[in-house]
C-alpha atoms as a PDB file:
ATOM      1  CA  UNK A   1       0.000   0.000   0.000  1.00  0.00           C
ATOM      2  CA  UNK A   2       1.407   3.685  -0.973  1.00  0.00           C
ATOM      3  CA  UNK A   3       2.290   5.851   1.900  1.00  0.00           C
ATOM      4  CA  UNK A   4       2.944   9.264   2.237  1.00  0.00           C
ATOM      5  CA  UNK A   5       6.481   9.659   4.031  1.00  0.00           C
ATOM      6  CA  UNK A   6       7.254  12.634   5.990  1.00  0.00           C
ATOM      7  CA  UNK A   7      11.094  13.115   7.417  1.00  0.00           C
ATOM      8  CA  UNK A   8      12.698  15.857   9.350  1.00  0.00           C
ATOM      9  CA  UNK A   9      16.243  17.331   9.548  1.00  0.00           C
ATOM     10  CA  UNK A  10      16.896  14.440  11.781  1.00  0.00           C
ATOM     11  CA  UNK A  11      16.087  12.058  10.105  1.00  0.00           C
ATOM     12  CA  UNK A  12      13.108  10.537  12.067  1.00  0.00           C
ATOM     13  CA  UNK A  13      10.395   9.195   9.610  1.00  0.00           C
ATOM     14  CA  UNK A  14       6.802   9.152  10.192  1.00  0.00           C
ATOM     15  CA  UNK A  15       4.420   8.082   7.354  1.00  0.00           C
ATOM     16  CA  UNK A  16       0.523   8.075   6.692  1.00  0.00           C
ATOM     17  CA  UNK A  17      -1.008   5.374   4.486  1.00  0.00           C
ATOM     18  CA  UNK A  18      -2.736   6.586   1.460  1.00  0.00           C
ATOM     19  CA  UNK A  19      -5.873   4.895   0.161  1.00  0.00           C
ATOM     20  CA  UNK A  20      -7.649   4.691  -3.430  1.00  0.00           C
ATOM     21  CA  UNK A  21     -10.169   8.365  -3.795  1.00  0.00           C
ATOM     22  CA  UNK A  22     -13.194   5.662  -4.522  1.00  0.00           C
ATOM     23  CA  UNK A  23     -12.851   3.842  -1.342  1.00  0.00           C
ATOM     24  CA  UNK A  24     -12.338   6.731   0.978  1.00  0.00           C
ATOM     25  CA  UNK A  25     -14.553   7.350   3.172  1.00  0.00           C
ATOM     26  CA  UNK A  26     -16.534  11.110   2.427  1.00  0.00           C
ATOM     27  CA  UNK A  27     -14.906  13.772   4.958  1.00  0.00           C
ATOM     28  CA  UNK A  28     -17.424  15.227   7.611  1.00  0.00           C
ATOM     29  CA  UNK A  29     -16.956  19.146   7.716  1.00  0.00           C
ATOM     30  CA  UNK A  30     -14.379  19.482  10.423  1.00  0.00           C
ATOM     31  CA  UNK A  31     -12.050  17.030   8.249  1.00  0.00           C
ATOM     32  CA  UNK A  32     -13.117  19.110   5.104  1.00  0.00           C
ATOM     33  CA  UNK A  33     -11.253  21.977   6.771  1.00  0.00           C
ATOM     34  CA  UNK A  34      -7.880  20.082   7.862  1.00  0.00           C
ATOM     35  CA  UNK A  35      -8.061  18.597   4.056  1.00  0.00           C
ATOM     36  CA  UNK A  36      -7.933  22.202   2.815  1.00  0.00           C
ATOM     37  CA  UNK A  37      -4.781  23.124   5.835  1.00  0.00           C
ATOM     38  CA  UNK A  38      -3.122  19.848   4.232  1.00  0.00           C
ATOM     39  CA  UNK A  39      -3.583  20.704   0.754  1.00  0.00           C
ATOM     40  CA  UNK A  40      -2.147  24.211   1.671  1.00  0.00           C
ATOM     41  CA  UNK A  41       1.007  22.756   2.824  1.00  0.00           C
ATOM     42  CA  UNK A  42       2.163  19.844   0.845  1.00  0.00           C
ATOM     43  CA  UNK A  43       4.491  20.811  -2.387  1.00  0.00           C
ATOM     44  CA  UNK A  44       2.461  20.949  -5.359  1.00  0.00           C
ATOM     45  CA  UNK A  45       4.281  17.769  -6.551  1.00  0.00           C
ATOM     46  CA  UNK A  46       3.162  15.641  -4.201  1.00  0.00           C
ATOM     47  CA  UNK A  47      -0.535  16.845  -4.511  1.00  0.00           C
ATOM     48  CA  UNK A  48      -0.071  15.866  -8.332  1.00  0.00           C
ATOM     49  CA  UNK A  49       1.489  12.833  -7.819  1.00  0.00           C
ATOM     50  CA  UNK A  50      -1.318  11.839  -5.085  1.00  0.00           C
ATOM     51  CA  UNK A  51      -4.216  12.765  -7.747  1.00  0.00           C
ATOM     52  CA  UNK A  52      -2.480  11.082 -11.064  1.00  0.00           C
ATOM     53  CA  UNK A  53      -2.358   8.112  -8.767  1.00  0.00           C
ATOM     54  CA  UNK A  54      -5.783   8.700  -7.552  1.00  0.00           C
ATOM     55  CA  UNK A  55      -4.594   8.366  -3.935  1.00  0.00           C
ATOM     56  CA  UNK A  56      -5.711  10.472  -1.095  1.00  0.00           C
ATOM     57  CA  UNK A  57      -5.125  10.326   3.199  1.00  0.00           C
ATOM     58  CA  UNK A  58      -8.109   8.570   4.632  1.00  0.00           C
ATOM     59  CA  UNK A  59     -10.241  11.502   6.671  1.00  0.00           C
ATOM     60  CA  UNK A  60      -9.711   9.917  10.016  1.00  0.00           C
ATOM     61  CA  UNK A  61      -5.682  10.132   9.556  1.00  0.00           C
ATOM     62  CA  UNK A  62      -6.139  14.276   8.750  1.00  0.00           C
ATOM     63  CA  UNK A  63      -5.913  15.729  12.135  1.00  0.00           C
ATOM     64  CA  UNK A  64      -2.665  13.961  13.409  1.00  0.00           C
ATOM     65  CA  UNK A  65      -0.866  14.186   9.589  1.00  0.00           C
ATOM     66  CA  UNK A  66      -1.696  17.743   9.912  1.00  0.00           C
ATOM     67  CA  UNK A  67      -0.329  17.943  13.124  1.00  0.00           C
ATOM     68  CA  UNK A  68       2.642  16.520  11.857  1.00  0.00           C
ATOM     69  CA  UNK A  69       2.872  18.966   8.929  1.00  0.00           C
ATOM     70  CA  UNK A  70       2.758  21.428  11.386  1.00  0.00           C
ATOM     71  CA  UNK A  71       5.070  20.092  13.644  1.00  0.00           C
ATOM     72  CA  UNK A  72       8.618  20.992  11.475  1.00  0.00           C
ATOM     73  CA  UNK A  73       8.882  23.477   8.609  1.00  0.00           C
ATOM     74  CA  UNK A  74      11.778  21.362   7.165  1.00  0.00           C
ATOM     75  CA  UNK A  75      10.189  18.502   6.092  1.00  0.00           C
ATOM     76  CA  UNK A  76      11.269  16.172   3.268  1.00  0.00           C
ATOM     77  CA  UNK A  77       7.774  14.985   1.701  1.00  0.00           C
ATOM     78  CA  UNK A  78       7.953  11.378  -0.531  1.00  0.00           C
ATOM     79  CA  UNK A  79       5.766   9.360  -1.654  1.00  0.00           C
ATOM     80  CA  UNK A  80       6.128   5.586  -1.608  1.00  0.00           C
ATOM     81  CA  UNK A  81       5.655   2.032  -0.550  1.00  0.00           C
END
């Protein structure tokens, strides 16, 4: 299964698992507005690799990725298995 890696300047690794956009689950309103936070902050390449693969973060995994996004402004973003 694809993940969505996320490594600081330390090298400590933390990673979300992403899921198919026709089997997620629909976002309630709360998760609607940590999508758009998320979206915000990821480089646009990994936002266009996420939709050509037609992969997204399952809803109930937004509020602690976003934390993590939040967490270190020198994050090195990947995408992999």
């Amino acid at each position: 299964m694809p993940k969505i890696f996320l490594t600081n300047s330390k090298g400590k690794r933390r990673s979300v698992d992403l899921v198919s956009l026709s089997s997620s689950q629909r976002p309630n309103e709360i998760q609607l507005r940590e999508l758009d936070q998320i979206n915000r902050r990821l480089p646009p390449n990994i936002l266009e690799q996420m939709s050509a693969k037609g992969l997204t973060i399952p809803p109930r995994d937004f509020g602690l990725f976003l934390s993590r996004l939040k967490a270190a402004d020198d994050l090195d973003i990947s995408i992999g298995d």
